[in-house]
Protein backbone atom coordinates (compact mmCIF):
# COMPACT_ATOMS: atom_id res chain seq x y z
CA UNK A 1 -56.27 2.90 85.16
CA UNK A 2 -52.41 4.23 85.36
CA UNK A 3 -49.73 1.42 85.96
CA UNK A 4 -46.46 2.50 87.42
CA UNK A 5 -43.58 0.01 87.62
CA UNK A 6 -39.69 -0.80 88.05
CA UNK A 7 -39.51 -3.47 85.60
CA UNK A 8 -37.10 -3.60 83.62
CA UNK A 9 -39.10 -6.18 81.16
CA UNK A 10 -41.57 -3.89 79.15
CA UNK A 11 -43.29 -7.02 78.06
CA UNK A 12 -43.55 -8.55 81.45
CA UNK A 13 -44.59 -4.72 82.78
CA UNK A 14 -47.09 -4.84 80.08
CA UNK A 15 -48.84 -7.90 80.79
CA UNK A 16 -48.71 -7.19 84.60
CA UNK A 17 -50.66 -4.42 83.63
CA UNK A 18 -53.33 -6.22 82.12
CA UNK A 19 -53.48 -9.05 84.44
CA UNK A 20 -54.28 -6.41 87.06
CA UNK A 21 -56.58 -4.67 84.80
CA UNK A 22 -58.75 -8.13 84.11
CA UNK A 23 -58.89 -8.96 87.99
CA UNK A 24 -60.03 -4.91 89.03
CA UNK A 25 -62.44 -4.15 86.00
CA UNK A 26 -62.80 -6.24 83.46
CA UNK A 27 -63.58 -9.39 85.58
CA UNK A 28 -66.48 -7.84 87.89
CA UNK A 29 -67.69 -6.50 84.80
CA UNK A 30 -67.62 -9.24 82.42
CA UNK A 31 -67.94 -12.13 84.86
CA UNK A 32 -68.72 -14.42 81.31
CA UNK A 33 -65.97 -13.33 79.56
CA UNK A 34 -63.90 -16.20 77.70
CA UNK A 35 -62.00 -14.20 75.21
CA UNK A 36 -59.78 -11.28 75.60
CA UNK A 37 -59.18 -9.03 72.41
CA UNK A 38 -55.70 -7.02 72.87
CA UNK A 39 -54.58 -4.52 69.85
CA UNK A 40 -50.83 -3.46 70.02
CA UNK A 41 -48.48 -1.94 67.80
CA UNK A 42 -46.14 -3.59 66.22
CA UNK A 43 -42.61 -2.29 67.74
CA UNK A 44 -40.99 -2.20 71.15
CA UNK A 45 -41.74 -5.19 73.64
CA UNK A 46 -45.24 -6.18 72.66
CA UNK A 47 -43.90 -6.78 69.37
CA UNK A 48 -45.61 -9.50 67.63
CA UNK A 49 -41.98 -11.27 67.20
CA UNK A 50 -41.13 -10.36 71.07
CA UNK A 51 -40.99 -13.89 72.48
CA UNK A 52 -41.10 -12.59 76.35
CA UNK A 53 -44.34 -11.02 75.17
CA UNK A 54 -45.90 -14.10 74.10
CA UNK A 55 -44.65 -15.73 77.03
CA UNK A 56 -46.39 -13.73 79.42
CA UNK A 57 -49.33 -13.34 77.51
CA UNK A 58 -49.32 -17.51 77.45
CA UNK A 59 -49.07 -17.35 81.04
CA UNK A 60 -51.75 -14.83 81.86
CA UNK A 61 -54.08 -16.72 79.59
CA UNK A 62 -53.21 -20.10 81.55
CA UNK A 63 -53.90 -18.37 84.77
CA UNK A 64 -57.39 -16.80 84.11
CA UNK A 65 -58.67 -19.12 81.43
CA UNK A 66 -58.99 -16.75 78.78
CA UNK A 67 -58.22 -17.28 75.43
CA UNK A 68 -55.96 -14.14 74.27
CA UNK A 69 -55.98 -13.06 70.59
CA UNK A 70 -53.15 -10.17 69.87
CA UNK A 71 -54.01 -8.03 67.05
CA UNK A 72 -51.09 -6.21 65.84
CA UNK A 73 -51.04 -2.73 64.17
CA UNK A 74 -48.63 -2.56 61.16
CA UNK A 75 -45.41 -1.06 61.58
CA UNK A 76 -45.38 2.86 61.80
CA UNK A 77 -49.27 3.38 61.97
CA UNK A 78 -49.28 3.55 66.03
CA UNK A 79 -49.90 7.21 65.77
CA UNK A 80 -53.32 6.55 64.31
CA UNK A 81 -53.84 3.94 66.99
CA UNK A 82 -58.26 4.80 68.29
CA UNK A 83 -57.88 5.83 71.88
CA UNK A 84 -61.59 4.87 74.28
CA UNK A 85 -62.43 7.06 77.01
CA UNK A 86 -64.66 6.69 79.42
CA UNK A 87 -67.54 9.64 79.49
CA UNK A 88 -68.65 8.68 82.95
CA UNK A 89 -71.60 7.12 81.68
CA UNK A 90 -72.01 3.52 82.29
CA UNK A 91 -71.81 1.68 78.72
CA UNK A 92 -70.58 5.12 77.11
CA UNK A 93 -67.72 5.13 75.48
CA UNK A 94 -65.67 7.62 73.13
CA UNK A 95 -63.07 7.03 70.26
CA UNK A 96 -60.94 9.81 69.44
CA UNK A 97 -57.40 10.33 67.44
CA UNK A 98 -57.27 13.28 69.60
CA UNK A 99 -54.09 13.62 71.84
CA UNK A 100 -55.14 12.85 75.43
């Protein structure tokens, strides 16, 4: 999923991005889900001390129910950050550190 915006709030961009995320995939898919597990890093707008960040994440978890846990990367260690993809295989998933 791409998400393309004008917002000039990364944090509220961010969690728009997820909230549409939840209701195209993640919901159909996991129509049981009650918990949503989000890793970040631990800079920019989804900073753990970014209080637009948790104020939209509050929001989004008010709106669909879920309870949302943040788990925050330390400082500087984004790069090594796993990145899934999809194989195209239904339950298939890869973890790289390769660049995408």
């Amino acid at each position: 999923m791409v998400s393309v915006g004008e917002r000039a709030d990364t944090a509220e961009f961010a969690v728009e991005t997820i909230r549409r995320w939840w209701r195209s995939m993640a919901k159909p898919r996991f129509e049981q889900a009650t918990r949503l597990l989000i890793t970040a890093d631990a800079g920019g707008s989804n900073g753990y001390r970014v209080r637009a960040w948790k104020k939209e994440l509050a929001a989004l978890a008010d709106e669909t129910g879920l309870e949302i846990t943040v788990c925050h990367y330390p400082p500087g260690t984004s790069k090594w950050n796993k990145i899934v993809l999809y194989t195209g295989f239904p339950g298939v998933y890869e973890v790289t550190n390769e660049a995408v």
